[in-house]
Protein backbone atom coordinates (compact mmCIF):
# COMPACT_ATOMS: atom_id res chain seq x y z
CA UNK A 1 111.90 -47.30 109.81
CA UNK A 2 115.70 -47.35 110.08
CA UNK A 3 117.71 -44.63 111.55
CA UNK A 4 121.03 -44.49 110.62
CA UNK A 5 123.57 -42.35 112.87
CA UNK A 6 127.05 -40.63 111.96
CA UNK A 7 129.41 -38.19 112.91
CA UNK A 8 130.89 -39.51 115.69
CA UNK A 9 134.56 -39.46 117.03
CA UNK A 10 137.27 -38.26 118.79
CA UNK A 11 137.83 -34.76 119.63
CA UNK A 12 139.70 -32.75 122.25
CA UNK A 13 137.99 -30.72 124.75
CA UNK A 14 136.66 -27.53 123.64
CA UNK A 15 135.76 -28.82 120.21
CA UNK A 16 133.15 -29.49 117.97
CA UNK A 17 131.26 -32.54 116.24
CA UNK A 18 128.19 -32.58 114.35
CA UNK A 19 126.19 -35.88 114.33
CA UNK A 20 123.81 -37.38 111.80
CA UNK A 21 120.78 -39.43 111.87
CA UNK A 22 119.06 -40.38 108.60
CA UNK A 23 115.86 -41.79 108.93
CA UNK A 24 114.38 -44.35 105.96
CA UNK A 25 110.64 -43.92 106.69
CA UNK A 26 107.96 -41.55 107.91
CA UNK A 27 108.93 -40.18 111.21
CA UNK A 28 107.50 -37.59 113.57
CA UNK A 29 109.14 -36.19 116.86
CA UNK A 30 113.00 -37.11 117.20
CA UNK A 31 115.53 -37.29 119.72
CA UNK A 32 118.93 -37.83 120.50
CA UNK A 33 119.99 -39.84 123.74
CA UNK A 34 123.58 -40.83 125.37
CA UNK A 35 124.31 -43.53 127.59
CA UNK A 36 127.97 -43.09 129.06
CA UNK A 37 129.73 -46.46 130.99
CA UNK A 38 127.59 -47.11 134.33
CA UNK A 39 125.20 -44.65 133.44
CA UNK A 40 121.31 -44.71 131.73
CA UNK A 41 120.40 -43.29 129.10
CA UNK A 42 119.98 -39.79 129.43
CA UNK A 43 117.61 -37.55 126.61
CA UNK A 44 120.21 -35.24 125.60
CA UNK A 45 118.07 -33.12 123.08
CA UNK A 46 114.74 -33.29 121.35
CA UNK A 47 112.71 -32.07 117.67
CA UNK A 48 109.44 -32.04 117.15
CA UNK A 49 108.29 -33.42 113.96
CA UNK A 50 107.93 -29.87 111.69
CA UNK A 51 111.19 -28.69 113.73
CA UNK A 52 110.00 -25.61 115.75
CA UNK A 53 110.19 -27.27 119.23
CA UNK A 54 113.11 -28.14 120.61
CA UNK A 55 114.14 -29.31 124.42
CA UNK A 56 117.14 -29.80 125.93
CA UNK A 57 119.02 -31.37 128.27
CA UNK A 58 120.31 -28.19 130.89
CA UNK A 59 123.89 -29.72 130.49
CA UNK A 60 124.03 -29.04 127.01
CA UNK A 61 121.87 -26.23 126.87
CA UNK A 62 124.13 -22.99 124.98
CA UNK A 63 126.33 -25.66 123.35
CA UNK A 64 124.68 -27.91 121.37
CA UNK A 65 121.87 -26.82 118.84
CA UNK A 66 119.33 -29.56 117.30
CA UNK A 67 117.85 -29.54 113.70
CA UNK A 68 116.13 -31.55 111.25
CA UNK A 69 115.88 -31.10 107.52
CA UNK A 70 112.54 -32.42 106.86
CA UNK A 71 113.38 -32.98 103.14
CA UNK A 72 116.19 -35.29 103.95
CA UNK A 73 114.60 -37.09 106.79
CA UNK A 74 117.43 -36.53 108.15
CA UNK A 75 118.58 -34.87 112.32
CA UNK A 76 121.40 -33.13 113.24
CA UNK A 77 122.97 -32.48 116.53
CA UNK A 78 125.83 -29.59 116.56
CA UNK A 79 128.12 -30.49 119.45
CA UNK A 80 129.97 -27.00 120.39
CA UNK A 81 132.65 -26.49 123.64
CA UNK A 82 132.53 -30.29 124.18
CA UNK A 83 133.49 -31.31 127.22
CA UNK A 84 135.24 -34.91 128.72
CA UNK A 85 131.79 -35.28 130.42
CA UNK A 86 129.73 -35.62 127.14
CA UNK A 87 131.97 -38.30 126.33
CA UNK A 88 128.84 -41.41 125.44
CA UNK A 89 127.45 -42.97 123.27
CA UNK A 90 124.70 -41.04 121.33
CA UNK A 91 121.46 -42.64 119.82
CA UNK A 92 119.33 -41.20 117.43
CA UNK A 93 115.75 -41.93 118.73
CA UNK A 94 112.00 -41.11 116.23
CA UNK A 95 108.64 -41.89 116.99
CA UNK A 96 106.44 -42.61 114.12
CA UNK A 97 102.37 -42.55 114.51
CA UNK A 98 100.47 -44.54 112.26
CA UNK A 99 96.82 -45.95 112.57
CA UNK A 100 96.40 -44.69 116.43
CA UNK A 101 99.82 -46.14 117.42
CA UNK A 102 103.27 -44.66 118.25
CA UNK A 103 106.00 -46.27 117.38
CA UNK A 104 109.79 -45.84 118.90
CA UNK A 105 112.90 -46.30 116.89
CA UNK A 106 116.13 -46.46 117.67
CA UNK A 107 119.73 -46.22 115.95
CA UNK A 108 122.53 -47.87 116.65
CA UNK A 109 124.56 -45.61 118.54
CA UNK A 110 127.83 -43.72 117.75
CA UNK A 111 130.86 -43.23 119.79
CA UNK A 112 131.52 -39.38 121.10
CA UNK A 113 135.45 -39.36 123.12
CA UNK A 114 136.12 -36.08 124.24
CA UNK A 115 139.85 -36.01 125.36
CA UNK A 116 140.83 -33.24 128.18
C-alpha cells in the first residue's frame, strides 16, 4: 500500500487548507498525524474504515473535519481557522488487516506554514 499526501502549503492565520491522502491498496482505519520541530508526533484526527467514526485531537476539534471517500481510496482533512500553532508536518497514516495481521502505513508527509 502507498499513501500519497497533498494539499499542503502556506497560508495566513485564520485560513483554510484541505489535505489529501490517496491510498493505492486495500486499507481500513486511517489517520492523519503532525510532527512540528522538537515535537512527536501527535494523532491529529482519525476515520474508521466505512467513515462513520471519527476522533479528534481537542486542539483541532470545531476546526478541522475528517472524511474519506471510500470509492477513491482516498482521505481528506479540511483545515478551517488555522492557526501558527498547527504549523507541522502532516502524515497520512492507514492500517490494513489481512490474514490476522495489521499492517501500518505511512505517507510521506506534507508541509502545513501557517503565517500570523
Amino acid at each position: 500500500v502507498q499513501l500519497v499526501e497533498s494539499g499542503g502549503g502556506l497560508v495566513q492565520a485564520g485560513g483554510s487548507l484541505r489535505l489529501s491522502c490517496a491510498a493505492s491498496g486495500s486499507i481500513n482505519a486511517m489517520g492523519w498525524y503532525r510532527q512540528a520541530p522538537g515535537k512527536q508526533r501527535e494523532l491529529v484526527a482519525a476515520i474508521t474504515s466505512g467513515g462513520v467514526g471519527t476522533n479528534y485531537a481537542d486542539s483541532v476539534k470545531g476546526r478541522f473535519t475528517i472524511s474519506r471517500d471510500n470509492a477513491k481510496n482516498t482521505m481528506y482533512l479540511q483545515m478551517n481557522s488555522l492557526k501558527p500553532e498547527d504549523t507541522a508536518v502532516y502524515y497520512c497514516n492507514a492500517l490494513a488487516r489481512r490474514g490476522g495481521t495489521t499492517y501500518n502505513y505511512w505517507g510521506q508527509g506534507t508541509q502545513v506554514t501557517v503565517s500570523s
